[in-house]
Structures are given as structure tokens and as C-alpha cells.
Protein backbone atom coordinates (compact mmCIF):
# COMPACT_ATOMS: atom_id res chain seq x y z
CA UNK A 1 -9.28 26.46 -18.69
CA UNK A 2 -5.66 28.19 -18.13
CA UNK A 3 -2.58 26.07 -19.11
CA UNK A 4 0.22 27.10 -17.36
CA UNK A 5 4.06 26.29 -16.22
CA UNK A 6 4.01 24.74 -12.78
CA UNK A 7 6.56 26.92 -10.20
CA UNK A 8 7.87 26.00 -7.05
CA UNK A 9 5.16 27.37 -5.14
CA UNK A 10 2.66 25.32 -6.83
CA UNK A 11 4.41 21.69 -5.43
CA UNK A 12 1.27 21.28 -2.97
CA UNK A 13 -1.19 21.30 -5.79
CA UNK A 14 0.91 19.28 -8.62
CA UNK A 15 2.06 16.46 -6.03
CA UNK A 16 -1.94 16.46 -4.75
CA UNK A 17 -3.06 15.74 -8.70
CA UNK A 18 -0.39 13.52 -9.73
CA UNK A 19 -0.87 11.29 -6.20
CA UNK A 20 -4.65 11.74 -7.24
CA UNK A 21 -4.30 10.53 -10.90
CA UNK A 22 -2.01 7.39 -9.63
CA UNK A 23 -5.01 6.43 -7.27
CA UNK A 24 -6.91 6.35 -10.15
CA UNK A 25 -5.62 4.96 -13.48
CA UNK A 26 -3.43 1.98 -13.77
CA UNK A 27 -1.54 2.80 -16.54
CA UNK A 28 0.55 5.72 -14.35
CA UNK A 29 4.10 4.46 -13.76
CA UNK A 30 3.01 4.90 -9.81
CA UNK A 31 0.22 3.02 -8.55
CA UNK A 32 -1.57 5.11 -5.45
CA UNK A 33 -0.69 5.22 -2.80
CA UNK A 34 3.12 4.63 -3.79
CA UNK A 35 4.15 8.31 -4.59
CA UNK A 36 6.00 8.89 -1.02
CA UNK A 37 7.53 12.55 -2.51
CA UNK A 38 6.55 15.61 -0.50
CA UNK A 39 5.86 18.92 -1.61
CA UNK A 40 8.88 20.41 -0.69
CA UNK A 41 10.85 17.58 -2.49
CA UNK A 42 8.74 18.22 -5.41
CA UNK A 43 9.84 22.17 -5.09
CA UNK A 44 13.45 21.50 -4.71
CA UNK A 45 13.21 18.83 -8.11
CA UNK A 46 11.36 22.05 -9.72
CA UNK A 47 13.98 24.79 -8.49
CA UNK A 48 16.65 22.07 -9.96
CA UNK A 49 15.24 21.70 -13.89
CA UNK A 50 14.64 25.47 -14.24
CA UNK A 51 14.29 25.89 -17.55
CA UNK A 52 15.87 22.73 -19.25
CA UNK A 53 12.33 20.66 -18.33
CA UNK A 54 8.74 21.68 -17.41
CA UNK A 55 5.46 20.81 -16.28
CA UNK A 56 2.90 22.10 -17.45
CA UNK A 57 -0.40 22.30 -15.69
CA UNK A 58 -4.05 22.50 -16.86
CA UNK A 59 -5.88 24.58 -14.05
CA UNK A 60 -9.58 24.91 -13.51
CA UNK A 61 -11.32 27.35 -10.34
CA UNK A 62 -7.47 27.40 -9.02
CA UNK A 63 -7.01 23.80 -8.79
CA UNK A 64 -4.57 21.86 -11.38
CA UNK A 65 -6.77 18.89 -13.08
CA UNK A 66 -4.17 17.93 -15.63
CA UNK A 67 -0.40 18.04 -16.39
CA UNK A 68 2.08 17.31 -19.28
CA UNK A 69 5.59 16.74 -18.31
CA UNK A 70 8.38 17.15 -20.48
CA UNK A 71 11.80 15.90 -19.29
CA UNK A 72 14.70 17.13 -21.44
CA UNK A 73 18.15 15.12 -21.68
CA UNK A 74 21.62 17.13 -21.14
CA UNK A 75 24.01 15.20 -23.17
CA UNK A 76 25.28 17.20 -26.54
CA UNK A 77 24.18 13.81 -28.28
CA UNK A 78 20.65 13.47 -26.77
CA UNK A 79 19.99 16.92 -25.79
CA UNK A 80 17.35 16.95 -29.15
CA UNK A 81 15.00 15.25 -27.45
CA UNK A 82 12.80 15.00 -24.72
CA UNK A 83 10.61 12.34 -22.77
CA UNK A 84 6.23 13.41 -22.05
CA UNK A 85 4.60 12.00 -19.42
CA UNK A 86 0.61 12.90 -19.01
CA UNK A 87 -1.90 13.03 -16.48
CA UNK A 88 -5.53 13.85 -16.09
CA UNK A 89 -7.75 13.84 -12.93
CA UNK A 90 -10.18 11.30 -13.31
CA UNK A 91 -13.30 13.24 -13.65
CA UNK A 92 -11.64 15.20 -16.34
CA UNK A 93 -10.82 12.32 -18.70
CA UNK A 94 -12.38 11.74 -22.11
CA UNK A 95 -13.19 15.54 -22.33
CA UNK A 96 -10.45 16.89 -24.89
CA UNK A 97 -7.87 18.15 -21.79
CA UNK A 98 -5.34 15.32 -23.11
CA UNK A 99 -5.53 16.54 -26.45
CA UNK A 100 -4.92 20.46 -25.51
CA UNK A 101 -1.97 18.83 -22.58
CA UNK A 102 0.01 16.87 -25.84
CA UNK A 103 -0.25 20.38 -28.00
CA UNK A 104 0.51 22.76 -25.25
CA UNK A 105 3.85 20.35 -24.59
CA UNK A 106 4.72 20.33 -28.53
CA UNK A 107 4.48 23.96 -28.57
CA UNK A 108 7.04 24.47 -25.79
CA UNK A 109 8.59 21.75 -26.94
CA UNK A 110 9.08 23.43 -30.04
CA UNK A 111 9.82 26.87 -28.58
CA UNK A 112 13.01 25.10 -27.36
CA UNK A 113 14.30 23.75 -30.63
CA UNK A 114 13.63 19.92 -29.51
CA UNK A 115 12.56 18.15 -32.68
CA UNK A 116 11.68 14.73 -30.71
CA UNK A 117 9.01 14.36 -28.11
CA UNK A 118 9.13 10.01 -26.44
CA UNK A 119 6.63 8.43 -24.79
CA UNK A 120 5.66 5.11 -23.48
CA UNK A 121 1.94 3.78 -23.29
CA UNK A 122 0.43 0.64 -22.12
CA UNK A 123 -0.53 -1.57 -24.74
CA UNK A 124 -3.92 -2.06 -22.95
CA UNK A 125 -4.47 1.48 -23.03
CA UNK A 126 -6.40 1.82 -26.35
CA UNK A 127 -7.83 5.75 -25.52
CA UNK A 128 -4.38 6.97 -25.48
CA UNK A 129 -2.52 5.02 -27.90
CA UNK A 130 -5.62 6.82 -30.22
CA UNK A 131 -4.91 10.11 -29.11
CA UNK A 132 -1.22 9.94 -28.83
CA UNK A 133 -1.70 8.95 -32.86
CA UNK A 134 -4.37 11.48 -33.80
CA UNK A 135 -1.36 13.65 -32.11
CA UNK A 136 1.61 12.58 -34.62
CA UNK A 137 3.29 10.25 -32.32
CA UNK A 138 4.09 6.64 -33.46
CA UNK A 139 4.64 3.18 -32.19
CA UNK A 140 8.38 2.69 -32.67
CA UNK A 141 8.90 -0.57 -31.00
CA UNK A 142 7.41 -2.63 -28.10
CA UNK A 143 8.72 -3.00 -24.49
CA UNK A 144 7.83 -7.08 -23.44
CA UNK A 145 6.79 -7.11 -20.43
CA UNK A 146 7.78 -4.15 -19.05
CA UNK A 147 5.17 -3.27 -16.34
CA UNK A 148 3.49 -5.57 -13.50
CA UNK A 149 -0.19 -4.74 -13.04
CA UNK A 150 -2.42 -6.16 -10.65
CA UNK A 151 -1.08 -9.66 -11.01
CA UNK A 152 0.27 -9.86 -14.70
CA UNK A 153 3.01 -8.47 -16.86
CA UNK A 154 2.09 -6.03 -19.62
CA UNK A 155 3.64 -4.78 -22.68
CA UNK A 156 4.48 -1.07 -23.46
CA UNK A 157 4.48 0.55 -26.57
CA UNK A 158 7.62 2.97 -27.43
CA UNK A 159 6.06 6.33 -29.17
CA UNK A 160 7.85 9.00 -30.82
CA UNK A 161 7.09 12.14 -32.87
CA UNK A 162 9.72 13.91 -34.96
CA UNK A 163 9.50 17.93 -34.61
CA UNK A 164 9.29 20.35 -37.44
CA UNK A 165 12.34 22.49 -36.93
């Protein structure tokens, strides 16, 4: 397994797995189906974070089967912190790749000086809350109702971890 930074010229493979993973958990933000961006507008939203924000891809036999994204803010007050979004291929879940995703982002995260990683989780979601706690992140407040899934409103959980500087 190779964990990597997605480039540009790697839009075609990380819009593929994150339209893939949407199709395929309920928990994304997207359900499948939904995700309308293309590659190319994928390359031009990579060519416009540069270095400020990254993805970062888990890649197996050349094809990306994971990613942790790690969106950084730009205000002076905010620019401490940054907001993780993870997502696994289906067939790749429940093997360990979430844990290696969450410490590959702290360490860049890290590299960078941030010393706060966010996150928000599904309260249903009882396999990630776990790992996102075995991780260091904690539940620092709930958002009521603040997704509609199939039919019914569900709660969110706010995470955080505080960096070692």
C-alpha cells in the first residue's frame, strides 16, 4: 500500500473513488449518484489549494482505494486549524486503511504547524466514531439534525483533536 498526495493529473482516479465511496456508504456528505464534478473541475480545485490543503490518497495496483482530505482555513484567526474528511472503497473497509488515512493526515497535518484537525461523523456511524477515538479525536458537541438520510433526519457528532506543537 503507497500513501500518497493526490496531483492534478490524478483527478480521473480521485473523482472515480470518491463518486464510488458515495454510491456506497450513507454516511458521505454526497449520496451517489449526486457528485456532478468532473475531472477537470476536480484538477482546477487541486491546481487552486496547492499547498494550503491536500488529499491524500491510499493507492493499491495503481488504483486509489482510499483518501483523507484535509481542508485548511486562510483567516490569521482560523488558519490553526483544519477540517478531515475520509473515504474508503467499500471492499477496503474494516481492514486498518482508515486507521493508516487519519495518521498519514495528522502527520502532514503536523508537518504544517496545524495543531487542530475537525471532523463531523454520523451519530449512527458507530465504526468510525470508534476509530476516530482510538485516533485522539473527541466528541465536542452534537449537530441536531443535521443530515437527511433515506427518509429521516440524523444527528452529527462535532470531533476535534488538539495537535502537539
Amino acid at each position: 500500500m503507497n500513501f500518497r498526495r493526490v496531483h492534478p493529473e490524478d483527478s480521473r482516479k480521485i473523482v472515480r473513488l470518491m463518486k464510488e465511496v458515495e454510491k456506497t456508504s450513507p454516511y458521505m456528505m454526497m449520496e451517489g449518484g449526486e457528485r456532478k464534478t468532473t475531472p477537470e473541475q476536480f484538477k482546477s480545485f487541486l491546481e487552486r489549494i496547492g499547498n494550503t490543503s491536500t488529499i491524500l490518497a491510499a493507492e493499491e495496483s495503481g488504483e486509489f482505494v482510499g483518501y483523507v482530505m484535509i481542508l485548511t482555513e486562510s483567516t490569521r484567526k482560523t488558519s490553526h486549524r483544519a477540517y478531515m474528511v475520509i473515504g474508503i472503497r467499500e471492499d477496503w473497509r474494516g481492514k486498518g486503511l482508515g486507521k493508516s488515512l487519519i495518521w498519514e493526515g495528522i502527520q502532514w497535518a503536523k508537518e504544517r504547524s496545524l495543531t487542530r484537525l475537525e471532523l463531523t461523523v454520523v451519530t449512527d456511524n458507530k465504526p468510525a466514531i470508534a476509530l476516530y477515538k482510538r485516533m485522539g479525536f473527541v466528541i465536542e458537541g452534537t449537530k441536531r439534525q443535521s443530515l437527511y438520510i433515506d427518509g429521516q433526519y440524523h444527528d452529527e457528532y462535532y470531533m476535534a483533536q488538539l495537535l502537539e506543537a
